[in-house]
C-alpha atoms as a PDB file:
ATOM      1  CA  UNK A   1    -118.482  80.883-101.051  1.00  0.00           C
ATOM      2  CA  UNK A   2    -114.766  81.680-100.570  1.00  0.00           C
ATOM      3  CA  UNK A   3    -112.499  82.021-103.548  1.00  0.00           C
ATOM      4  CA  UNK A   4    -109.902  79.079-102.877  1.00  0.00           C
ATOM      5  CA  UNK A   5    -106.655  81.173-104.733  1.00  0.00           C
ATOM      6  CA  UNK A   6    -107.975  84.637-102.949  1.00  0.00           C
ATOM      7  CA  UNK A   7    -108.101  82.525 -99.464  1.00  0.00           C
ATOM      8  CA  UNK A   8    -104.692  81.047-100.234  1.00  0.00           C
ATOM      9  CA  UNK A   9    -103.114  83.998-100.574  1.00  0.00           C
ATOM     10  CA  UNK A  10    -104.395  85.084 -97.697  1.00  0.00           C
ATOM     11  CA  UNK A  11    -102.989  82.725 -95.293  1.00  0.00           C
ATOM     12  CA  UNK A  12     -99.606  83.446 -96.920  1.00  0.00           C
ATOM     13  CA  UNK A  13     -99.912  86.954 -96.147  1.00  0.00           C
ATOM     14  CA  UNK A  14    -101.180  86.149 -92.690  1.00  0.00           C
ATOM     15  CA  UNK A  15     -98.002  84.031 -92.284  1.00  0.00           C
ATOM     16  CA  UNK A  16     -95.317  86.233 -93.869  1.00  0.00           C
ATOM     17  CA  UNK A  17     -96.119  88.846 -91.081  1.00  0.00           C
ATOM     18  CA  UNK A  18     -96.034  86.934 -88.257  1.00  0.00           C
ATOM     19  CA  UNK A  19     -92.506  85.347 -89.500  1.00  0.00           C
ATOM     20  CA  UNK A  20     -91.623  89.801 -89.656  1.00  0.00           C
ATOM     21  CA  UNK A  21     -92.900  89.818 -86.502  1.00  0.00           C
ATOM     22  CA  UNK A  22     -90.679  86.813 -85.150  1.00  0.00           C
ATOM     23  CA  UNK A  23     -87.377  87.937 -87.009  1.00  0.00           C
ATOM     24  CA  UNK A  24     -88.211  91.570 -85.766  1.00  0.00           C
ATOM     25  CA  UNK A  25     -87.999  93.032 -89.150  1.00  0.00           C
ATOM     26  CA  UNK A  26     -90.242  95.758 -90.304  1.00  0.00           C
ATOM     27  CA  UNK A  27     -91.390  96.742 -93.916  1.00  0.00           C
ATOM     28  CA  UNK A  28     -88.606  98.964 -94.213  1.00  0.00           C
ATOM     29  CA  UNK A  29     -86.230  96.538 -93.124  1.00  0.00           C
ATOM     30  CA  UNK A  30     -87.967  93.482 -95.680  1.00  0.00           C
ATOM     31  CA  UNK A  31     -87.385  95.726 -98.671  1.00  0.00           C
ATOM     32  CA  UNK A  32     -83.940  96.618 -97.823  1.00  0.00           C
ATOM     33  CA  UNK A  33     -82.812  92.456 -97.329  1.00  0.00           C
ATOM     34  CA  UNK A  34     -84.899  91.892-100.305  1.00  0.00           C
ATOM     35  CA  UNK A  35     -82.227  94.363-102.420  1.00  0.00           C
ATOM     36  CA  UNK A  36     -79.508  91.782-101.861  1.00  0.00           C
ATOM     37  CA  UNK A  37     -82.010  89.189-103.688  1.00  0.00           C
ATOM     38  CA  UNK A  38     -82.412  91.480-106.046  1.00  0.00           C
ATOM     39  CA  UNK A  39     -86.083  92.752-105.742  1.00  0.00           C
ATOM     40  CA  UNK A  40     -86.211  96.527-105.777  1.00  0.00           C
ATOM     41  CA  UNK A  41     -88.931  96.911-103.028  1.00  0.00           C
ATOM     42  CA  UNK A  42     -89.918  99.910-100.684  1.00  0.00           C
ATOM     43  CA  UNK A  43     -91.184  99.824 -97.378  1.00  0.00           C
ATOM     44  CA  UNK A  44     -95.043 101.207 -98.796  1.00  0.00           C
ATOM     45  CA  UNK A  45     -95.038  98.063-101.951  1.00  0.00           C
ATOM     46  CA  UNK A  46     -94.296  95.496 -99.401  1.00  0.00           C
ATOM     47  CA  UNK A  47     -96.643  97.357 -96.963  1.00  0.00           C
ATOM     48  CA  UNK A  48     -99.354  97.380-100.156  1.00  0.00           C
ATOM     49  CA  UNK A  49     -98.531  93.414-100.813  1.00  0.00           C
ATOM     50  CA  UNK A  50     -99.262  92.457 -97.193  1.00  0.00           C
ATOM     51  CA  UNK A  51    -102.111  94.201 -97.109  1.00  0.00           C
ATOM     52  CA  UNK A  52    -103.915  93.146 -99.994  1.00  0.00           C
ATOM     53  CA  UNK A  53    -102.264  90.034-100.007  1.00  0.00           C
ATOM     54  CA  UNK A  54    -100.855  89.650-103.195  1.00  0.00           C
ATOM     55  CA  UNK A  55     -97.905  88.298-102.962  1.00  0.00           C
ATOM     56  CA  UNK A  56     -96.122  86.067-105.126  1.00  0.00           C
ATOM     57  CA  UNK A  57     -94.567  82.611-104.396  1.00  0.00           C
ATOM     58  CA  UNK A  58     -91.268  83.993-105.283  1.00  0.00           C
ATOM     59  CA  UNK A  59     -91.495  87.309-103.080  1.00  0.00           C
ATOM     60  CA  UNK A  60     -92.914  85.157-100.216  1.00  0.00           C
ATOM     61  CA  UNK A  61     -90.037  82.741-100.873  1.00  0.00           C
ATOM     62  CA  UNK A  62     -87.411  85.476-100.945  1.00  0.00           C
ATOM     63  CA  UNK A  63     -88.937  87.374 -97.654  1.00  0.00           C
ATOM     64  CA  UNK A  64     -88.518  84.022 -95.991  1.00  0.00           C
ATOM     65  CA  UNK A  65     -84.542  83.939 -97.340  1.00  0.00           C
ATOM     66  CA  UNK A  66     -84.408  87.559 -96.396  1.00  0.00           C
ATOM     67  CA  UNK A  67     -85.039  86.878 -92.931  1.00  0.00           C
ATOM     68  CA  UNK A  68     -83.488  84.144 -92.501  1.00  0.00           C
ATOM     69  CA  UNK A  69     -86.018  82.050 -92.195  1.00  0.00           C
ATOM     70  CA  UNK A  70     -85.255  77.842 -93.833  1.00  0.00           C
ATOM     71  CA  UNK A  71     -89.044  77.832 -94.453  1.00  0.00           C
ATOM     72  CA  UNK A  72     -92.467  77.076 -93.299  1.00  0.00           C
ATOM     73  CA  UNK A  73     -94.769  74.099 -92.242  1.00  0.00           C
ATOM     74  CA  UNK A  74     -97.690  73.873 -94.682  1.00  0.00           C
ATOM     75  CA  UNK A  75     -99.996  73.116 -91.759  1.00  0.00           C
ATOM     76  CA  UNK A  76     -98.835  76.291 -90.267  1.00  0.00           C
ATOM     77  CA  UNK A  77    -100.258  78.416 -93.595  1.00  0.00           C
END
């Protein structure tokens, strides 16, 4: 059975990259936007993040700022 948080944060993940993808910002280029919202982040801990998907509301809320994204559709999660 799938653990509802761990499948959550999943499709956050899942979502946060293709909104990189969209803006055509890498890893490197997150964790230097993410300095001016005051998150000291490297290219390898956001790498790390995505990957595992263990990102926080506030990181995935900042990413989105960083990018300049306004937000995201729930139903698109």
């Amino acid at each position: 059975m799938p653990v509802p948080g761990k499948e959550w944060a999943e499709r956050a993940a899942r979502r946060l990259k293709a909104e990189l993808i969209r803006a055509e910002v890498t890893y490197d280029g997150l964790a230097e936007r993410l300095k001016e919202h005051g998150f000291a982040e490297t290219k390898a801990s956001v790498a790390n993040k995505l990957s595992r998907a263990t990102i926080s509301a506030h990181f995935f809320l900042a990413s989105l700022a960083a990018i300049g994204r306004d937000g995201v559709r729930l139903d698109n999660v």
